[in-house]
N, C-alpha and C. Protein backbone atom coordinates (compact mmCIF):
# COMPACT_ATOMS: atom_id res chain seq x y z
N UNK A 1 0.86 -1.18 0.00
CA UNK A 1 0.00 0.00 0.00
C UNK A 1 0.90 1.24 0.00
N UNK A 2 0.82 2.09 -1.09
CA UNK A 2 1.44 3.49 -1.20
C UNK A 2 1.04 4.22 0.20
N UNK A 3 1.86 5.68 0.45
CA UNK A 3 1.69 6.02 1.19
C UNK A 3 0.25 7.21 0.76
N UNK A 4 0.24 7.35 -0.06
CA UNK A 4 -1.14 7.98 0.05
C UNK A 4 -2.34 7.12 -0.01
N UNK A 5 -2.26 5.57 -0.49
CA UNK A 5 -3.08 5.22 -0.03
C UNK A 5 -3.56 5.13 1.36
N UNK A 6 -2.33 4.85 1.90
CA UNK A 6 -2.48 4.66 3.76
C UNK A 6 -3.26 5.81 4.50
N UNK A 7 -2.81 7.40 4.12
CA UNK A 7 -3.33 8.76 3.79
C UNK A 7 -4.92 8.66 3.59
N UNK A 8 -5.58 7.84 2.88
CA UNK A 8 -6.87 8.12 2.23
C UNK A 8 -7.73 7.05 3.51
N UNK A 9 -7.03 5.95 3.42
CA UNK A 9 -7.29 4.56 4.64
C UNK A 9 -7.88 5.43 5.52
N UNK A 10 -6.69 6.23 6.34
CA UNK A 10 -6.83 7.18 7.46
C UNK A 10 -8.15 8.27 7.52
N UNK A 11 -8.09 8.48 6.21
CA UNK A 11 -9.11 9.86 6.29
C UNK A 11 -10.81 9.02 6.30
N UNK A 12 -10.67 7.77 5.79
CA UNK A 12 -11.95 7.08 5.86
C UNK A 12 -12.52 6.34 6.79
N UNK A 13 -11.28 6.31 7.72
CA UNK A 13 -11.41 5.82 8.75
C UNK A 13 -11.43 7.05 10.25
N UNK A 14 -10.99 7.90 9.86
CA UNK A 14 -11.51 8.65 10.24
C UNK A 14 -12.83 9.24 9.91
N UNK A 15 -13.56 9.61 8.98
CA UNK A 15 -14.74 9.90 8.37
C UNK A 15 -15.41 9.36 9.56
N UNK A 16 -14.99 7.50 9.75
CA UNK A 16 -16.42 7.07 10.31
C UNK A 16 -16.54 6.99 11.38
N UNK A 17 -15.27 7.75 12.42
CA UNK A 17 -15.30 7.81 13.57
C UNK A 17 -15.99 9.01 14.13
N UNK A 18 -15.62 9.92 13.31
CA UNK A 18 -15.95 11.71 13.89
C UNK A 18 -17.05 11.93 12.83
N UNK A 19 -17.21 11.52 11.66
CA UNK A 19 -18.26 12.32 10.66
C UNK A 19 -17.58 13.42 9.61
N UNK A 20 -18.30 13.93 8.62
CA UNK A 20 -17.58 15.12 8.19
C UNK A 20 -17.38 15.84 8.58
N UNK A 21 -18.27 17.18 9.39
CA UNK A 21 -17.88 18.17 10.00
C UNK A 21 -16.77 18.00 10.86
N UNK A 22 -16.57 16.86 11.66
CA UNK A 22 -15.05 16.85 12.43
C UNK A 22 -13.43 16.94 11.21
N UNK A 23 -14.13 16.00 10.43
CA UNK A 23 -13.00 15.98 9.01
C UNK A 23 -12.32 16.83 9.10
N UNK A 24 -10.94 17.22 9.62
CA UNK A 24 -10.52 18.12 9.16
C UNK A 24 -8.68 17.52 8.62
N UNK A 25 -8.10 18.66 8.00
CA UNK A 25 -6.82 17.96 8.05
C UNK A 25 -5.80 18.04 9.30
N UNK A 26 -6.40 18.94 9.83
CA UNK A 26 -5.58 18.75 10.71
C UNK A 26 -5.83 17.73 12.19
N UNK A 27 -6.75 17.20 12.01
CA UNK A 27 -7.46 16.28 12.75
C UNK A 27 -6.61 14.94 12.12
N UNK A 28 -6.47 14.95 11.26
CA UNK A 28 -5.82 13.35 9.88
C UNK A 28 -4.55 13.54 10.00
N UNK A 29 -3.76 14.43 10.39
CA UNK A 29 -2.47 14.83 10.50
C UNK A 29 -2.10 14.55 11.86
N UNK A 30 -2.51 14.25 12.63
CA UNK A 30 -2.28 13.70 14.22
C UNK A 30 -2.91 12.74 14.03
N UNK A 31 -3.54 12.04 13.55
CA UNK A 31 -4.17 10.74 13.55
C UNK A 31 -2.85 9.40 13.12
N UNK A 32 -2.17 10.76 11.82
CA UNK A 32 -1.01 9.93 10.99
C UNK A 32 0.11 10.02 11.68
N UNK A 33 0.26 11.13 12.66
CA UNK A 33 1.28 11.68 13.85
C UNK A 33 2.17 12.51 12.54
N UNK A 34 2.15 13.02 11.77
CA UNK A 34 2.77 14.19 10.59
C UNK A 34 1.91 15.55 10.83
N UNK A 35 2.57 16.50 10.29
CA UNK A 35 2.48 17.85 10.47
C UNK A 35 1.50 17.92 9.46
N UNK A 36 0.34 19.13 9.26
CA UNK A 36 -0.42 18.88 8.95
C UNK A 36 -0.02 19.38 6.80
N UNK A 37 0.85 19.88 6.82
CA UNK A 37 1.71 20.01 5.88
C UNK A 37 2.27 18.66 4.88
N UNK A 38 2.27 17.43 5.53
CA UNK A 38 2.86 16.85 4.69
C UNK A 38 1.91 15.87 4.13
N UNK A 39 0.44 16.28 4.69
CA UNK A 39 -0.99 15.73 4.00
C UNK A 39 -0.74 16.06 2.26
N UNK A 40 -0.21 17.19 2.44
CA UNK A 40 -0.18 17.79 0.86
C UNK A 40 0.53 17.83 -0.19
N UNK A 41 1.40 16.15 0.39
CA UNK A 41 3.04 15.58 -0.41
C UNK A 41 2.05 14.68 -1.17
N UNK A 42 0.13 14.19 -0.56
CA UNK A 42 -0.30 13.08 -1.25
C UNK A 42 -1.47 13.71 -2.00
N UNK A 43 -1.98 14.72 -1.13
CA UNK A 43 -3.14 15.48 -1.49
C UNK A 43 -2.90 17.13 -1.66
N UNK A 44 -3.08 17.63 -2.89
CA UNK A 44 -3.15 18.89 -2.98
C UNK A 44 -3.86 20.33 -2.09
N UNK A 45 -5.35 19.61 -1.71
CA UNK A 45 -6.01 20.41 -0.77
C UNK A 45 -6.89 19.59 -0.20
N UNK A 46 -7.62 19.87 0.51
CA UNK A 46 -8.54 19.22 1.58
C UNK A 46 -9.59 18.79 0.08
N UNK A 47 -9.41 19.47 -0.71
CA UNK A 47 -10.94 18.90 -1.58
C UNK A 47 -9.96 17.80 -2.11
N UNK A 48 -9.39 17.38 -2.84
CA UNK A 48 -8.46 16.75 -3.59
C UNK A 48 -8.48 15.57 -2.40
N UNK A 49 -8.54 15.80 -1.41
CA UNK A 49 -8.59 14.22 -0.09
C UNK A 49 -10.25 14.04 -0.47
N UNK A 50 -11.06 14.72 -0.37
CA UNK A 50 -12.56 14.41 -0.52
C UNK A 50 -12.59 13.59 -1.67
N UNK A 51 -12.65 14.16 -2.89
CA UNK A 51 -12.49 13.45 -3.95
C UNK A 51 -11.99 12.37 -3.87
N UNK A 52 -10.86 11.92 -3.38
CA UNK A 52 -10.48 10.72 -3.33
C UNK A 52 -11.11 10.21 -2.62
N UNK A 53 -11.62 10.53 -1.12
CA UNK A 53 -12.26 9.58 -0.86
C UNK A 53 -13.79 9.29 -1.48
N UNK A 54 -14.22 10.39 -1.95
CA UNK A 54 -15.72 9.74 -2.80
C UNK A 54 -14.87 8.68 -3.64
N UNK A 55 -14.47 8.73 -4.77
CA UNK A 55 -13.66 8.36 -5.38
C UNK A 55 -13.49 6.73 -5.14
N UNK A 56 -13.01 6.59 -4.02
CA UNK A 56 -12.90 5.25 -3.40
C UNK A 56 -14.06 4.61 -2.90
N UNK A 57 -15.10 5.74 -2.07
CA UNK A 57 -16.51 4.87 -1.61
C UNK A 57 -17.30 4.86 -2.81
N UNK A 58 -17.09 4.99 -3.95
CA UNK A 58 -17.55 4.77 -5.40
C UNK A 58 -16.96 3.31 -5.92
N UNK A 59 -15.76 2.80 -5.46
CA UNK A 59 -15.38 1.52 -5.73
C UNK A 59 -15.17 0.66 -5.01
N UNK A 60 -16.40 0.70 -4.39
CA UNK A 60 -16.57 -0.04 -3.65
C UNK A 60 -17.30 -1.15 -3.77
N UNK A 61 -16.86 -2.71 -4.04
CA UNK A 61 -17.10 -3.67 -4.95
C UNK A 61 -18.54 -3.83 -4.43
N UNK A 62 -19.63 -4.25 -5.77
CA UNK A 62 -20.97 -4.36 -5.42
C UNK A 62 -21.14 -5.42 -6.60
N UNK A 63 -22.27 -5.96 -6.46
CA UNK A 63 -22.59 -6.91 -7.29
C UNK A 63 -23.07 -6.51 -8.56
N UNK A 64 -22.38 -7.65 -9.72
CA UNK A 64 -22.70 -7.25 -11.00
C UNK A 64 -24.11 -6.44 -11.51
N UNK A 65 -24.25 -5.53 -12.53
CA UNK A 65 -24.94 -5.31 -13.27
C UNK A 65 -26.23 -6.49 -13.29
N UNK A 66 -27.49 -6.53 -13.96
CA UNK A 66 -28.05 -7.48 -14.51
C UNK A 66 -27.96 -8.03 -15.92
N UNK A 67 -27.87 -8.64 -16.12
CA UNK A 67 -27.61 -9.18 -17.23
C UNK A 67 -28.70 -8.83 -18.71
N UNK A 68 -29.97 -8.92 -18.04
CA UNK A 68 -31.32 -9.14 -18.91
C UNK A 68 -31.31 -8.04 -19.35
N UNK A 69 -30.90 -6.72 -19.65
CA UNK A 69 -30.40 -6.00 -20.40
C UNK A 69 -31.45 -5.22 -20.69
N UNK A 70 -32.57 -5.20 -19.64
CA UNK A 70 -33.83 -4.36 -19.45
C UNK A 70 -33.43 -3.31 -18.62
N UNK A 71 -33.85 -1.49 -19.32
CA UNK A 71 -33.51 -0.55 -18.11
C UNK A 71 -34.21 -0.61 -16.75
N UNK A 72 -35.19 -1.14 -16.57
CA UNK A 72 -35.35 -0.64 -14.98
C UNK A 72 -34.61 -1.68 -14.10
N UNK A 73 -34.13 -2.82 -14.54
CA UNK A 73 -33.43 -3.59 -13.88
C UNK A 73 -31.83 -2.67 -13.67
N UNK A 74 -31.62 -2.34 -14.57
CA UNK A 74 -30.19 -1.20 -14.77
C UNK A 74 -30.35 -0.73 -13.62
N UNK A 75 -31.81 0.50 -13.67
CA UNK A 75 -31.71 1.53 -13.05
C UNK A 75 -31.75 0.98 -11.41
N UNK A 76 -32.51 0.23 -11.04
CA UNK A 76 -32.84 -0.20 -9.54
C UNK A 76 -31.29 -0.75 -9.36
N UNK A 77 -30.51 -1.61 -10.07
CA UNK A 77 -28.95 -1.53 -9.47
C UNK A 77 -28.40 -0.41 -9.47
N UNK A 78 -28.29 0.50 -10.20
CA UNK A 78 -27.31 1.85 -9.68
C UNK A 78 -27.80 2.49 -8.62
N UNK A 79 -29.07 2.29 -8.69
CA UNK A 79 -29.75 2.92 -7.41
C UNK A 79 -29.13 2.10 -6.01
N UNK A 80 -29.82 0.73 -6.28
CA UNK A 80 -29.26 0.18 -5.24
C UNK A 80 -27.69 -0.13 -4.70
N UNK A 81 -26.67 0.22 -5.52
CA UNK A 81 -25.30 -0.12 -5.53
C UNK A 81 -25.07 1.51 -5.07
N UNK A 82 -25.09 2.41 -5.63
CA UNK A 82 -25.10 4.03 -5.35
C UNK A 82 -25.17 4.06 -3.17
N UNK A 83 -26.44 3.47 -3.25
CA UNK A 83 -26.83 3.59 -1.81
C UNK A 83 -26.25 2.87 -0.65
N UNK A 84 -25.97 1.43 -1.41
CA UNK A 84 -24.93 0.40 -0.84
C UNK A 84 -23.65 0.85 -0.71
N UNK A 85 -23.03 1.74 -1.55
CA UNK A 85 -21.22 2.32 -1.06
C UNK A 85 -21.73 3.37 -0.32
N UNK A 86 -23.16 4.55 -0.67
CA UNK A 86 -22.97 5.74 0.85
C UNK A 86 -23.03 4.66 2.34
N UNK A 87 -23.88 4.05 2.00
CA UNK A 87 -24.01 3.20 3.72
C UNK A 87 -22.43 2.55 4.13
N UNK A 88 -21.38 2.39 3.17
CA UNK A 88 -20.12 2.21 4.19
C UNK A 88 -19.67 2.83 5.01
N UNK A 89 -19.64 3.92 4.49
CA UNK A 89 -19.06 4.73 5.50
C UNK A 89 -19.87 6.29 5.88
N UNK A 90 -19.57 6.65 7.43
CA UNK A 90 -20.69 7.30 8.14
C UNK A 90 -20.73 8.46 7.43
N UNK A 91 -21.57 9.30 7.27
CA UNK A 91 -22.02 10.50 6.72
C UNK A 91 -21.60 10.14 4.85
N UNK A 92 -21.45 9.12 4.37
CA UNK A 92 -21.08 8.63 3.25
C UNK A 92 -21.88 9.16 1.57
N UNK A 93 -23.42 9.66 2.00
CA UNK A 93 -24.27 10.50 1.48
C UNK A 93 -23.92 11.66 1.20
N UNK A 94 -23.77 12.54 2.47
CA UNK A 94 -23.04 13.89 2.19
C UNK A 94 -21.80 13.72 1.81
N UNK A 95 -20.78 12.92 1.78
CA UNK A 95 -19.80 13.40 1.19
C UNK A 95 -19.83 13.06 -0.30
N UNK A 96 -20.85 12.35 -0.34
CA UNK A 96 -20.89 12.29 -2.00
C UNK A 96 -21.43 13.71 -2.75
N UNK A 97 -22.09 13.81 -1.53
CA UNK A 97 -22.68 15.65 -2.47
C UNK A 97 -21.76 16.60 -2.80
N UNK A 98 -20.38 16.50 -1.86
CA UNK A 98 -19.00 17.33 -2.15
C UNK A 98 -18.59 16.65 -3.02
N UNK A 99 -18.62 16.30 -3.59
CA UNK A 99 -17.63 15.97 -5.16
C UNK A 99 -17.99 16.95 -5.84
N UNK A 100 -17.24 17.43 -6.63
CA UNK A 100 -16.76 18.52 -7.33
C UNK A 100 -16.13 18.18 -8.23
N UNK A 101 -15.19 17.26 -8.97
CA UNK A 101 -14.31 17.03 -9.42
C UNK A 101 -15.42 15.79 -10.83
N UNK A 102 -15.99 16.73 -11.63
CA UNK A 102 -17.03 16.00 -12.05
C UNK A 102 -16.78 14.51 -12.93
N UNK A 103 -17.72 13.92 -13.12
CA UNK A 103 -17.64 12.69 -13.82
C UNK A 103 -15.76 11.88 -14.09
N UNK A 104 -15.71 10.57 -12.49
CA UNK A 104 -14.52 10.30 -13.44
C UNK A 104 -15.06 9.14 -14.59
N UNK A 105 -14.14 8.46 -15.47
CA UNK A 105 -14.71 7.93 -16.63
C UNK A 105 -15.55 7.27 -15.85
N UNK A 106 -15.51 6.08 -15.33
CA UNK A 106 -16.40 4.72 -14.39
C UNK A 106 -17.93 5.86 -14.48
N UNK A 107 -17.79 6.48 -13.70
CA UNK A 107 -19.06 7.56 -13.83
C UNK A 107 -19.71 7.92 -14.96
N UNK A 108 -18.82 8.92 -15.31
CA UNK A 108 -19.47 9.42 -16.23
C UNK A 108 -20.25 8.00 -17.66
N UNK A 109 -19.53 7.35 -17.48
CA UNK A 109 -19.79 5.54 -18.41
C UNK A 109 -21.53 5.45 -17.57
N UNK A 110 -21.31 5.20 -16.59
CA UNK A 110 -22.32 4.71 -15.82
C UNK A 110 -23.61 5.99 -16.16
N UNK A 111 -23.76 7.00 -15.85
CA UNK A 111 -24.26 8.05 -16.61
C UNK A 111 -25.12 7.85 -17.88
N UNK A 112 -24.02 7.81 -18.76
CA UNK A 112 -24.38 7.50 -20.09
C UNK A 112 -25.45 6.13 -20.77
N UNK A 113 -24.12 5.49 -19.84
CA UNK A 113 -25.11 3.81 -19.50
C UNK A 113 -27.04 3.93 -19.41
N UNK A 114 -27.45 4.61 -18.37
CA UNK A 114 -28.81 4.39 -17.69
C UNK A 114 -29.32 5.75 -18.54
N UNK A 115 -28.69 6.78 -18.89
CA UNK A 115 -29.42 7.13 -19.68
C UNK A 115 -29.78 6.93 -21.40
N UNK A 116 -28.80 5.83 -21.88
CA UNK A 116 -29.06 5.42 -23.06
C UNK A 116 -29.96 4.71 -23.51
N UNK A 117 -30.26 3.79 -21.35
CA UNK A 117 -31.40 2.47 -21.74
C UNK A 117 -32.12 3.03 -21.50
N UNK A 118 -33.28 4.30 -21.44
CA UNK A 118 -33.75 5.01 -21.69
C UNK A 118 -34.49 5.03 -22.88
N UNK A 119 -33.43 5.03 -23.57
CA UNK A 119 -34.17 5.90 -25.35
C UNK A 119 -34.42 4.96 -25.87
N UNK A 120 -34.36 3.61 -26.16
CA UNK A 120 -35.23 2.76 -26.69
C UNK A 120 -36.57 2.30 -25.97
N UNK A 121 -36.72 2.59 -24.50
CA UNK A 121 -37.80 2.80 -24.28
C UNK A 121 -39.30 3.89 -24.60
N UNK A 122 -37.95 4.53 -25.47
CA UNK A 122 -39.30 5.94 -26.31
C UNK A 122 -39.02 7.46 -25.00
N UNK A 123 -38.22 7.54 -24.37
CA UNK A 123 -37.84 8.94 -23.75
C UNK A 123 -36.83 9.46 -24.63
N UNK A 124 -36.93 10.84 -24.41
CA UNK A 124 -36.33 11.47 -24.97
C UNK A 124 -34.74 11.60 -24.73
N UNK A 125 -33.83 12.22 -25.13
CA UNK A 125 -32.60 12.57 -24.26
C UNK A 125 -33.08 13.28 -22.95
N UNK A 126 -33.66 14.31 -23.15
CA UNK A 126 -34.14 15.19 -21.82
C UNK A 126 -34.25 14.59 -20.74
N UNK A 127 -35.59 14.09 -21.28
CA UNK A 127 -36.61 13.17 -20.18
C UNK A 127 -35.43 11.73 -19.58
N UNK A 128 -34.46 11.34 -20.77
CA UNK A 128 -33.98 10.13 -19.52
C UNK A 128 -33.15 10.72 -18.74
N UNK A 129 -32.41 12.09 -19.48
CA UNK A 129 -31.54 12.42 -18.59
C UNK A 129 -32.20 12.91 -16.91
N UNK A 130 -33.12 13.94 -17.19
CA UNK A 130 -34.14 13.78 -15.96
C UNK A 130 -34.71 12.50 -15.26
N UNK A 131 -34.93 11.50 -15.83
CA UNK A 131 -35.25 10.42 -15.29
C UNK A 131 -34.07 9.75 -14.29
N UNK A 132 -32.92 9.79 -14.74
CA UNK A 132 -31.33 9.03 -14.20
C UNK A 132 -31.03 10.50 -12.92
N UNK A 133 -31.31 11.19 -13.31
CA UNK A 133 -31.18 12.43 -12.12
C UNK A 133 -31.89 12.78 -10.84
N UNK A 134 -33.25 12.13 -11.02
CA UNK A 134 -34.06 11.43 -10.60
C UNK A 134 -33.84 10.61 -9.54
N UNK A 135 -33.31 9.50 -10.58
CA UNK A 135 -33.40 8.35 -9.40
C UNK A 135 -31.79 8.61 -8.32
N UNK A 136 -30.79 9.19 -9.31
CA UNK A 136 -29.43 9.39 -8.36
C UNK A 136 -30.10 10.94 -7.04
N UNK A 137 -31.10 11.42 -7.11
CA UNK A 137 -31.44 12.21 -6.05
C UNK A 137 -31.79 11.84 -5.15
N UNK A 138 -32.93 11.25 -5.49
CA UNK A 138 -33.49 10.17 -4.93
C UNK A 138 -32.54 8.94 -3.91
N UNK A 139 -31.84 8.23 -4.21
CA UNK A 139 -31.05 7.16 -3.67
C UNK A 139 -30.07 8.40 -2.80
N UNK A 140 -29.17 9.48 -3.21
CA UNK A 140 -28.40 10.13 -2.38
C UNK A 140 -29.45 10.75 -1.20
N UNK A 141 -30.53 11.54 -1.55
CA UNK A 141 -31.43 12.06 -0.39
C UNK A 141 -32.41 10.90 1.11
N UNK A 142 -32.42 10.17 0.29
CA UNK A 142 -33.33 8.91 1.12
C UNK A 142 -31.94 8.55 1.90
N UNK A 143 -30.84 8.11 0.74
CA UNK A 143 -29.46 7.79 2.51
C UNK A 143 -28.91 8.90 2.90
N UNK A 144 -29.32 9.87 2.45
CA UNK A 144 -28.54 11.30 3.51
C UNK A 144 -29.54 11.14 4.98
N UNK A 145 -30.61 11.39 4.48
CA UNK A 145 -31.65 10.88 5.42
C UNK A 145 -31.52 10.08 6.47
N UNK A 146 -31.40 8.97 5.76
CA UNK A 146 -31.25 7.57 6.66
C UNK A 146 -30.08 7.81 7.57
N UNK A 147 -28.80 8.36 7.39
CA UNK A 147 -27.47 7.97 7.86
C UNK A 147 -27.68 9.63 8.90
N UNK A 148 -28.67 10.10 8.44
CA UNK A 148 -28.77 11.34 9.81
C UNK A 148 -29.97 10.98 10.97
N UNK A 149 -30.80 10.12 10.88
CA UNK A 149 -31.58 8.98 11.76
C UNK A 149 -30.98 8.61 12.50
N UNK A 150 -30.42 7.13 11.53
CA UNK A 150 -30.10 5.83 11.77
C UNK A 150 -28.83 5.43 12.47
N UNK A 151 -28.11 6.64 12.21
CA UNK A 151 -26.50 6.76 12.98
C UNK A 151 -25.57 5.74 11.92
N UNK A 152 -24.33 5.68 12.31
CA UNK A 152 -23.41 4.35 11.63
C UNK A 152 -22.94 3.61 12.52
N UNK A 153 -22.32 2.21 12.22
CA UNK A 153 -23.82 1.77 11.35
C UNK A 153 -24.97 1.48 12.34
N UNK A 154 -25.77 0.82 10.74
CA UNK A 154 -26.84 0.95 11.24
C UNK A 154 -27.59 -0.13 12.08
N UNK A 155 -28.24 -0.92 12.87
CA UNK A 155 -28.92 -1.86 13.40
C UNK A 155 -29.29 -2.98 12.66
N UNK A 156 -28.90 -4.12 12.31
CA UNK A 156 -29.43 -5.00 11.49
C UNK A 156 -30.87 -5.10 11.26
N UNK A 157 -31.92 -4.68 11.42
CA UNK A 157 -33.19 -4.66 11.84
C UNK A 157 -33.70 -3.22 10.86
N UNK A 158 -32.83 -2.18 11.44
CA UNK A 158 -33.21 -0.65 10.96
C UNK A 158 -32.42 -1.02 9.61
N UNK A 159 -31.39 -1.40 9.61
CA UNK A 159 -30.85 -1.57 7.81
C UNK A 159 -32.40 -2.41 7.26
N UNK A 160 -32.97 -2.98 7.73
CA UNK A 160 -33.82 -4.29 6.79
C UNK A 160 -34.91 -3.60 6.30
N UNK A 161 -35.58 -2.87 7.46
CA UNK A 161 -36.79 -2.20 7.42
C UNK A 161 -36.33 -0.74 6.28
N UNK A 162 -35.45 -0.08 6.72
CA UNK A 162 -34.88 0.94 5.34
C UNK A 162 -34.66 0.44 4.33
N UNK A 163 -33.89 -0.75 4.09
CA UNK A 163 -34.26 -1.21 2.38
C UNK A 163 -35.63 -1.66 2.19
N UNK A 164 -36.74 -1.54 2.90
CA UNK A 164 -37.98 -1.95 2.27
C UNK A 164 -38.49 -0.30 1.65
N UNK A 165 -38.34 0.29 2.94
CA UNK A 165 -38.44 1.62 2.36
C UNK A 165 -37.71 2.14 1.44
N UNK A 166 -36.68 1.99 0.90
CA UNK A 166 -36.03 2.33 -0.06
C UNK A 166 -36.58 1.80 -1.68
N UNK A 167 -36.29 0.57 -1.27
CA UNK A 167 -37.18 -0.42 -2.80
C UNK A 167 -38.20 0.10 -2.94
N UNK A 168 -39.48 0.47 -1.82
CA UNK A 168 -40.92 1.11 -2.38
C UNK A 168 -40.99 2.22 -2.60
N UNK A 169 -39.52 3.09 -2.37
CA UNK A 169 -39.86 4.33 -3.24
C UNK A 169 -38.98 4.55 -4.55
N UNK A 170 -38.18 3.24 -4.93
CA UNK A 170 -37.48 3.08 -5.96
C UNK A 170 -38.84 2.72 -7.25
N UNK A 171 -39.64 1.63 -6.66
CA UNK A 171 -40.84 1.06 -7.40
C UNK A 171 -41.53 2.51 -7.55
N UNK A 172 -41.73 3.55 -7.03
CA UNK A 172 -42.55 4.13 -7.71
C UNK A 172 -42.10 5.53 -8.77
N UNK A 173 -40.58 5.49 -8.65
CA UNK A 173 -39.97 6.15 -10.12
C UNK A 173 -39.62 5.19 -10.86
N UNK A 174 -39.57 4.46 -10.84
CA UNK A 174 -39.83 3.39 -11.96
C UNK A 174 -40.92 3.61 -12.09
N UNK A 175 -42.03 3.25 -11.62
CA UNK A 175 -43.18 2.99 -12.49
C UNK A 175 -43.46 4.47 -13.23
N UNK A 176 -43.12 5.63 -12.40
CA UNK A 176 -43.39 6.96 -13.13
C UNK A 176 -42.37 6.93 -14.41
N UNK A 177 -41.32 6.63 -14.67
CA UNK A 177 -40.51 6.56 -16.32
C UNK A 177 -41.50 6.13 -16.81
N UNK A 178 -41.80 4.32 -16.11
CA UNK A 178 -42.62 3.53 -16.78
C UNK A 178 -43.65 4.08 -18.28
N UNK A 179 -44.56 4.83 -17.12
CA UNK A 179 -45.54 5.84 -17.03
C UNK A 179 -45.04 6.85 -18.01
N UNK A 180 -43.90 7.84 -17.93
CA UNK A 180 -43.93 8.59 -19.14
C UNK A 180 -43.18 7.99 -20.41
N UNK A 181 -42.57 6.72 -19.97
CA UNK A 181 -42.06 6.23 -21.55
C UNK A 181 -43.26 6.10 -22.44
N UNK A 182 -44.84 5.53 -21.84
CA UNK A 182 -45.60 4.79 -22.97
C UNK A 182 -46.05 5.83 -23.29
């Protein structure tokens, strides 16, 4: 492991001890026992550590795609995989809202992806792009939500009962595309 990976380890592991608002660098710089100066031999600025760590709670291994090559099956996995890396780590929602550092490829692919299976369903560019914007609001707001409740983590019980709630409000933007594809 590079040393900025060890650097990023730290800051995510910190994340889930203190939250974001504690985040600071100079909080990660006594954590690493280094001056808070030499954070910036791996990371340029405090955003440039954010990024990386969205970055990383973005690859965070989830189960394949579906195969059957139908969009709402697409869309309910990005949804559900999207929501599955914020729940690793605590406040994992909001820090996805700080990214700044727009579309890396994996993304921006994924993007393109759910809004392409879209247009053979008869939406427009607009409308899928609104539709995929949609559902990524949706999945980030419901676990910003959840992870300001539910605390980290969460209760095996309160995780079970929130993915029911989650799936029944996934089922009903789906059925609304549904609804404006025909």
């Amino acid at each position: 492991m590079s040393r900025r990976d060890e650097v990023l380890q730290a800051a995510l592991d910190l994340l889930d001890e203190v939250g974001l608002d504690a985040l600071t660098v100079r909080r990660l710089a006594e954590r690493l026992e280094v001056r808070p100066g030499a954070l910036y031999r791996h990371f340029e600025s405090k955003r440039a550590l954010l990024d990386a760590m969205v970055a990383a709670l973005l690859a965070t291994e989830q189960a394949p795609p579906p195969s059957d090559g139908g969009w709402d099956g697409l869309l309910r996995w990005m949804a559900t995989s999207a929501r599955a890396a914020m729940l690793t780590h605590r406040d994992g929602a909001r820090l996805l809202i700080t990214y700044l550092t727009p579309g890396s490829a994996v993304a921006e692919e994924g993007w393109n992806q759910a809004t392409e299976s879209l247009r053979p369903a008869g939406l427009s560019q607009a409308a899928a792009q609104t539709a995929v914007d949609t559902l990524f609001a949706y999945a980030n707001g419901f676990t910003m939500e959840e992870q300001s409740r539910d605390g980290f983590p969460q209760p095996p019980a309160q995780r079970a009962r929130r993915d029911r709630a989650f799936e029944a409000g996934l089922d009903l933007i789906v059925a609304g595309i549904r609804a404006r594809a025909a």
